[in-house]
Structures are given as structure tokens and as C-alpha cells.
PDB file of N, CA and C in Angstrom:
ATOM      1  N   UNK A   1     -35.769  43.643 -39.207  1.00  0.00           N
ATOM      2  CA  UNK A   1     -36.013  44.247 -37.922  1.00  0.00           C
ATOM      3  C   UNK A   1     -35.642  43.296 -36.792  1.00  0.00           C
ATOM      4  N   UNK A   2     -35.585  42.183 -37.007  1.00  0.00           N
ATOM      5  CA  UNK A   2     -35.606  41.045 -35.670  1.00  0.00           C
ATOM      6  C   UNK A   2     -33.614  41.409 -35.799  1.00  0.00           C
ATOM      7  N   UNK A   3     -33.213  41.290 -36.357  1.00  0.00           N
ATOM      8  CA  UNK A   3     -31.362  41.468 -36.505  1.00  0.00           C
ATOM      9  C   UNK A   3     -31.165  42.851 -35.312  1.00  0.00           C
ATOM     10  N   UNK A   4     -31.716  43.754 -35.252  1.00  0.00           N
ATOM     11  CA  UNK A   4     -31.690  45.023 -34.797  1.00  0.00           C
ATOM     12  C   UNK A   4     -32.423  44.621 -33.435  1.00  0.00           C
ATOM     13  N   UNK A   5     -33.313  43.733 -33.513  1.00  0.00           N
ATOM     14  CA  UNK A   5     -33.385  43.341 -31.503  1.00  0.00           C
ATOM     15  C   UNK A   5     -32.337  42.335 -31.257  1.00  0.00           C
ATOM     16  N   UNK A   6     -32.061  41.392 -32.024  1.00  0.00           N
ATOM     17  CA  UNK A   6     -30.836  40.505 -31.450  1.00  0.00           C
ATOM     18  C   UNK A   6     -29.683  41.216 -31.329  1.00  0.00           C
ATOM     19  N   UNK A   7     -29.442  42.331 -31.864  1.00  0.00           N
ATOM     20  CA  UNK A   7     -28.128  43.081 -31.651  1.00  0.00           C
ATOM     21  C   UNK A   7     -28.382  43.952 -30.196  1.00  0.00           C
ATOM     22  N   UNK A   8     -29.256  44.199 -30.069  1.00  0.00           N
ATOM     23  CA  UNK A   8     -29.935  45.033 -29.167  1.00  0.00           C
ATOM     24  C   UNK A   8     -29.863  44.252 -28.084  1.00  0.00           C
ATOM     25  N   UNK A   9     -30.257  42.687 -27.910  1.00  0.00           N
ATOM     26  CA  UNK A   9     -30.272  41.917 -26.895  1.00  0.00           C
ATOM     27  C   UNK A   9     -28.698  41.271 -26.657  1.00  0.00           C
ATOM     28  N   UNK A  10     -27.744  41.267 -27.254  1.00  0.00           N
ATOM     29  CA  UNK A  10     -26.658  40.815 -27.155  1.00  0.00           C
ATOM     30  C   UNK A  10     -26.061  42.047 -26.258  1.00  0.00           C
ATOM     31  N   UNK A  11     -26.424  43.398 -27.036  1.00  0.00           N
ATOM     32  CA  UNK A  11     -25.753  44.097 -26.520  1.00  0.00           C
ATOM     33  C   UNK A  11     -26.209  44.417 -25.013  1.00  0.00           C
ATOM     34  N   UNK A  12     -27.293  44.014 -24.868  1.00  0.00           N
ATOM     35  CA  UNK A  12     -27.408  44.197 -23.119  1.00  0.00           C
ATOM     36  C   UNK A  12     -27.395  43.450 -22.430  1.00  0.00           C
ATOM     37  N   UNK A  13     -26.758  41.912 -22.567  1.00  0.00           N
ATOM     38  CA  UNK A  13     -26.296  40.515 -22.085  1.00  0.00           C
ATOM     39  C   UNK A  13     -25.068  41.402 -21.873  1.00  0.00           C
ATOM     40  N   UNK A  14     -23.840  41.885 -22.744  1.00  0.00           N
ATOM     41  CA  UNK A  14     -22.638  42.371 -22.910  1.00  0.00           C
ATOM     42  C   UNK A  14     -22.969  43.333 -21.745  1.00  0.00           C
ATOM     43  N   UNK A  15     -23.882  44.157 -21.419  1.00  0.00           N
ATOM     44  CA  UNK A  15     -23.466  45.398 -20.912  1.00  0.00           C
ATOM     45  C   UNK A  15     -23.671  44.522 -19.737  1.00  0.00           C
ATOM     46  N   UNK A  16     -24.796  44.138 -19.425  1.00  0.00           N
ATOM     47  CA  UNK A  16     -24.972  42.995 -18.126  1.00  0.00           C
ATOM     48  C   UNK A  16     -23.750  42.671 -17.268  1.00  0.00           C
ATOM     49  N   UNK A  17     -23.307  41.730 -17.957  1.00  0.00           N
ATOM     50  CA  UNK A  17     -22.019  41.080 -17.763  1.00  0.00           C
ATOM     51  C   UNK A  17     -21.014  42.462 -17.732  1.00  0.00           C
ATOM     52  N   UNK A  18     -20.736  43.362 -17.823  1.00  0.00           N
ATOM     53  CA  UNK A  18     -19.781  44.116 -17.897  1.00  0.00           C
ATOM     54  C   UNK A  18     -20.136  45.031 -16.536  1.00  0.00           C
ATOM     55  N   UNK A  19     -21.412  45.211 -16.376  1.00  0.00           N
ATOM     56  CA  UNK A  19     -21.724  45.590 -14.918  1.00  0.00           C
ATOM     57  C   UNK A  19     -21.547  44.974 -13.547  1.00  0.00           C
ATOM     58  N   UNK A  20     -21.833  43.184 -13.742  1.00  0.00           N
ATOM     59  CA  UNK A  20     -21.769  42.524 -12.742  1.00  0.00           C
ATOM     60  C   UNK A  20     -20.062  42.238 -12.758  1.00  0.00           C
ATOM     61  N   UNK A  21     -19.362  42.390 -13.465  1.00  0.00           N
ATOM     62  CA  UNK A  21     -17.839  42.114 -13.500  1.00  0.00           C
ATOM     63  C   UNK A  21     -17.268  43.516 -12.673  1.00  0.00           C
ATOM     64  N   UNK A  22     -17.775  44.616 -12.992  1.00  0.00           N
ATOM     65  CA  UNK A  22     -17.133  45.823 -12.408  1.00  0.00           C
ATOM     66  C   UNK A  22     -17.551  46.003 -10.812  1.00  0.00           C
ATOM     67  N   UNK A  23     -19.151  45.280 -10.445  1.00  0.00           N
ATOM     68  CA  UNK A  23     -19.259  45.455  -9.262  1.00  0.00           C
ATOM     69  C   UNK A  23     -18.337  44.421  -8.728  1.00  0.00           C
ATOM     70  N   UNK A  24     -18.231  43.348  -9.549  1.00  0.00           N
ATOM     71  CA  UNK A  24     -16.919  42.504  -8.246  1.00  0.00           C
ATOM     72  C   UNK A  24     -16.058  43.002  -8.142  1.00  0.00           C
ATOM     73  N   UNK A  25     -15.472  43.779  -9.012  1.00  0.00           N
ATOM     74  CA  UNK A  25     -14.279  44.362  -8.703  1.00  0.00           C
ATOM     75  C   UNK A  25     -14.210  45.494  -8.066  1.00  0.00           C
ATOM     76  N   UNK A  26     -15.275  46.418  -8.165  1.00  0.00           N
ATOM     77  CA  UNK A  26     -15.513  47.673  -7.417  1.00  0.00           C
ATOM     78  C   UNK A  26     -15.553  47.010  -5.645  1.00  0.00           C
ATOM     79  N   UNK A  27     -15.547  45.832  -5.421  1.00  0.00           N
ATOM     80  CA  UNK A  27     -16.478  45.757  -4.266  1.00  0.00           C
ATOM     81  C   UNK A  27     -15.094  45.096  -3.134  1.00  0.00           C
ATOM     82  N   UNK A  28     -14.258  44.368  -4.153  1.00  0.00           N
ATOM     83  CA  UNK A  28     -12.599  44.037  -3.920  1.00  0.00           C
ATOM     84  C   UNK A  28     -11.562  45.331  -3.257  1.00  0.00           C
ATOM     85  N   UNK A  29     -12.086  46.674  -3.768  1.00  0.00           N
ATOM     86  CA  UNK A  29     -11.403  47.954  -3.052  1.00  0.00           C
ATOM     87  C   UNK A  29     -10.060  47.876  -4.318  1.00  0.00           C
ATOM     88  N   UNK A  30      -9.769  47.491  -4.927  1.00  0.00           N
ATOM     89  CA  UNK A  30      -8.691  47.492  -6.297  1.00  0.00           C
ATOM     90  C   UNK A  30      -7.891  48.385  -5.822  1.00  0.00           C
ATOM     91  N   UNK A  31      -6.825  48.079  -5.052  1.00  0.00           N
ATOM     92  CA  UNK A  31      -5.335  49.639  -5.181  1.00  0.00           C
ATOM     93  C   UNK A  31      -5.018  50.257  -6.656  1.00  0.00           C
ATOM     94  N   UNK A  32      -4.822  51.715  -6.664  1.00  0.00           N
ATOM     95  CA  UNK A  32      -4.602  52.134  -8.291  1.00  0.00           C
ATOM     96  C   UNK A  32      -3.112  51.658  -8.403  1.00  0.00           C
ATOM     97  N   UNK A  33      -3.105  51.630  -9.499  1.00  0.00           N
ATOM     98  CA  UNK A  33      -1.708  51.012  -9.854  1.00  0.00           C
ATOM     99  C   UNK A  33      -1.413  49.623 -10.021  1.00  0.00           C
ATOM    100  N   UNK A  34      -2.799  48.673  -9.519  1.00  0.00           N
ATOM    101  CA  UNK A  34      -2.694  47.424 -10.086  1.00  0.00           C
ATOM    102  C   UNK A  34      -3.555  47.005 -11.214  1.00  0.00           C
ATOM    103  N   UNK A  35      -3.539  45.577 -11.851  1.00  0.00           N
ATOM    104  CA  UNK A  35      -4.114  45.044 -12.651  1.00  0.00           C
ATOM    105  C   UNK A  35      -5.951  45.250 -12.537  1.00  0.00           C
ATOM    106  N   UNK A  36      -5.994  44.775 -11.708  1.00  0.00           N
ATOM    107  CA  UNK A  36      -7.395  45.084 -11.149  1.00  0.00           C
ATOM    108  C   UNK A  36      -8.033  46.565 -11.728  1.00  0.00           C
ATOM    109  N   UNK A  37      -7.344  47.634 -10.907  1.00  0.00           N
ATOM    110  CA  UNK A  37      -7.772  48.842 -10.673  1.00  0.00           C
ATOM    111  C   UNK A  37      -7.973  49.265 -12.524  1.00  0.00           C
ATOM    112  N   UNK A  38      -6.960  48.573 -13.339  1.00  0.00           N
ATOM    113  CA  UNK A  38      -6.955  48.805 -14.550  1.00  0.00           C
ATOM    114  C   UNK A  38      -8.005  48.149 -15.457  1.00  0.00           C
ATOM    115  N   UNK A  39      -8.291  46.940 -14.927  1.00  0.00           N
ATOM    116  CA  UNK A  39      -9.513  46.082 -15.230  1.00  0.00           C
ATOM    117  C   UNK A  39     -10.854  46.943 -14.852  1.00  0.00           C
ATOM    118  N   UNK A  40     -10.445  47.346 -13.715  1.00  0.00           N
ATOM    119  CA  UNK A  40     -12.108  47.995 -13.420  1.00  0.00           C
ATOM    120  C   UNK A  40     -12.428  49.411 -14.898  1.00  0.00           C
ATOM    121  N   UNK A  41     -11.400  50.016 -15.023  1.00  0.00           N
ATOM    122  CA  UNK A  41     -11.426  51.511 -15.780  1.00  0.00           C
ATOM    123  C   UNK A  41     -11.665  51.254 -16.685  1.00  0.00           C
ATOM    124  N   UNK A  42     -11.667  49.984 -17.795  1.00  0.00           N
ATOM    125  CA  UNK A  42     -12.098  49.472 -18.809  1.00  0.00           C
ATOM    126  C   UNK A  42     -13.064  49.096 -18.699  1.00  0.00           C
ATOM    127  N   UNK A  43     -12.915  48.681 -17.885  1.00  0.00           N
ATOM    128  CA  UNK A  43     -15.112  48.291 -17.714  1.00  0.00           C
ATOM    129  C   UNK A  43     -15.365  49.393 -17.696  1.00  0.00           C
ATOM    130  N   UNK A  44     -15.365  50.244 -16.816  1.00  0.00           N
ATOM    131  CA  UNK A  44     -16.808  51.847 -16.850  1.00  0.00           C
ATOM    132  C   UNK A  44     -16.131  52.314 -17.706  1.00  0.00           C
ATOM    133  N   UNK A  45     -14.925  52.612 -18.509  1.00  0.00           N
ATOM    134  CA  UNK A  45     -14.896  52.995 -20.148  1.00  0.00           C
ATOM    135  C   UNK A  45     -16.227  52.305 -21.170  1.00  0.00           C
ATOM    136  N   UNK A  46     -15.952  51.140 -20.924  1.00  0.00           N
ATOM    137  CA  UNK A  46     -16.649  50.045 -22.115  1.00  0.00           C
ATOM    138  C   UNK A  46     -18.095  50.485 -21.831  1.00  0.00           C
ATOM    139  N   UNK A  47     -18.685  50.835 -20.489  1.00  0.00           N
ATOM    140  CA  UNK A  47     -19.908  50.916 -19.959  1.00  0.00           C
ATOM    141  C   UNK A  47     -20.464  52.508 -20.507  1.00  0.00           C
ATOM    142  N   UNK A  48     -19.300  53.370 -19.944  1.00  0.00           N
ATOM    143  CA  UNK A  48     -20.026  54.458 -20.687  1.00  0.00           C
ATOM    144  C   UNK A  48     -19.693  54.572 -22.190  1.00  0.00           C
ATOM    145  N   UNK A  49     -19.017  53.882 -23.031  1.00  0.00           N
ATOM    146  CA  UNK A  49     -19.514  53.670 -24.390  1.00  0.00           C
ATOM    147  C   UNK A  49     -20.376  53.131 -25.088  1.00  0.00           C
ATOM    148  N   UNK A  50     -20.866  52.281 -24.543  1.00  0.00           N
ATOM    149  CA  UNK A  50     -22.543  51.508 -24.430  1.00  0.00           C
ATOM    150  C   UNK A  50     -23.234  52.580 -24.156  1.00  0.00           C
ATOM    151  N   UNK A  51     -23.102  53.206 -23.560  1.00  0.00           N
ATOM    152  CA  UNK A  51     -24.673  53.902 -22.488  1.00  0.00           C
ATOM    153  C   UNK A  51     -24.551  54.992 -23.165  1.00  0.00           C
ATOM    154  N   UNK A  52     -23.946  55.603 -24.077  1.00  0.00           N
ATOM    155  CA  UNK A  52     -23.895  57.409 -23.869  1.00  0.00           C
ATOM    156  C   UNK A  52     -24.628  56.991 -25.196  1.00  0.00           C
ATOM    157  N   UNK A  53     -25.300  58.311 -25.176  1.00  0.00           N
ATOM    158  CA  UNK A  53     -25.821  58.788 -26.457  1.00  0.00           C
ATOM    159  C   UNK A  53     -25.269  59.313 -27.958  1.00  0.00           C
ATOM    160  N   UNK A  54     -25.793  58.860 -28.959  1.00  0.00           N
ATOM    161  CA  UNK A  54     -24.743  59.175 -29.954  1.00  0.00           C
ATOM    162  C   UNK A  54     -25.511  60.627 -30.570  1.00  0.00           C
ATOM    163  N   UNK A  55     -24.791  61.368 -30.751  1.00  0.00           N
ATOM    164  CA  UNK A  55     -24.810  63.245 -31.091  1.00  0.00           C
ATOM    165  C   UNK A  55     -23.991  63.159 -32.752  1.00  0.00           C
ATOM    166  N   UNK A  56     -25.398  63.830 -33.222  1.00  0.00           N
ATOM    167  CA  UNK A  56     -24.383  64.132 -34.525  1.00  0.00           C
ATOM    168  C   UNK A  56     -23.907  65.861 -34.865  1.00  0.00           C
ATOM    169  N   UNK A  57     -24.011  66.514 -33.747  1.00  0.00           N
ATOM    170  CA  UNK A  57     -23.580  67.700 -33.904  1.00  0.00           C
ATOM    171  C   UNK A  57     -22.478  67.694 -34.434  1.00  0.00           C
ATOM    172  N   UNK A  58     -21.063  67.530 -33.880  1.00  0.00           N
ATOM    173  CA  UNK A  58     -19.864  67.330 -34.462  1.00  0.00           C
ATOM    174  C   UNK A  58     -20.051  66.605 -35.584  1.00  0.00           C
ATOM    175  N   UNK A  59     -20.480  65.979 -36.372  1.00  0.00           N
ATOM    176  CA  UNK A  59     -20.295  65.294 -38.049  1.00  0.00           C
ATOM    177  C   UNK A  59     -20.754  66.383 -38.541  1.00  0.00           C
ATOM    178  N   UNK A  60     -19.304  66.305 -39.810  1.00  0.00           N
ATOM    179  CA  UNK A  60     -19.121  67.130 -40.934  1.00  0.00           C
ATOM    180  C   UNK A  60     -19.554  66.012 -42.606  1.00  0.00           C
ATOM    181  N   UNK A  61     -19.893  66.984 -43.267  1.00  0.00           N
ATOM    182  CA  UNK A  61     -19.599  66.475 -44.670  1.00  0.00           C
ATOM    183  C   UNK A  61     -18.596  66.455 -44.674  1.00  0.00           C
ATOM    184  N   UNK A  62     -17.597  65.034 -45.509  1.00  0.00           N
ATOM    185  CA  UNK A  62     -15.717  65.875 -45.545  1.00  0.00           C
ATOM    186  C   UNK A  62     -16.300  66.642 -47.172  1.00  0.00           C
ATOM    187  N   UNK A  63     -14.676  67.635 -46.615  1.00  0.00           N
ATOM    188  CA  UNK A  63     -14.418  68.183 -47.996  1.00  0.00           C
ATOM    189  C   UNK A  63     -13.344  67.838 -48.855  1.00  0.00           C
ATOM    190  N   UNK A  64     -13.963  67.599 -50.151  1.00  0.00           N
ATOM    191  CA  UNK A  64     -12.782  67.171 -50.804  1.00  0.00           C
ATOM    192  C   UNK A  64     -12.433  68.588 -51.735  1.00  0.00           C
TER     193      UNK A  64
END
């Protein structure tokens, strides 16, 4: 059980850091079409893959 809070605590150091990186860059005004603007979209990608909830509606048994 302690493996499952250290993963738990890494992972919200990670999200941490992935928030305070996007507000610097959110806060820079990033033109689209540059490096930046592309840096920022990976962050709130990476952020809402952290944050969203996982749904097992869509999982299937496969069929063989």
C-alpha cells in the first residue's frame, strides 16, 4: 500500500510542476505557430491525462 501513495505522490509533484510550467507559459501570451504555443498544448494534454477520470464503459472482453 505505501508503493500506491508514493506513486500517488510523485504523480502530483509531476502534475505540480506541469501546472506551474504551463502558467509560465500561459502568462508569456505564446503566438500559435511557435515552439512555445506547442509546449504549452502538451502540457494541458499531459494535465488533462492526469486529471480525467478513468471509465470502463468502452472495455470489451476481446474476442478470440
Amino acid at each position: 500500500m505505501s508503493t500506491q501513495t508514493g506513486n500517488d505522490k510523485e504523480k502530483d509533484v509531476y502534475l505540480d510542476a506541469l501546472k506551474a510550467q504551463g502558467a509560465e507559459l500561459l502568462a508569456d501570451h505564446p503566438a500559435e505557430g511557435t515552439i512555445e504555443h506547442a509546449r504549452l498544448s502538451l502540457i494541458d494534454a499531459k494535465i488533462e491525462q492526469l486529471t480525467r477520470p478513468i471509465t470502463a464503459d468502452s472495455w470489451k472482453t476481446p474476442e478470440y
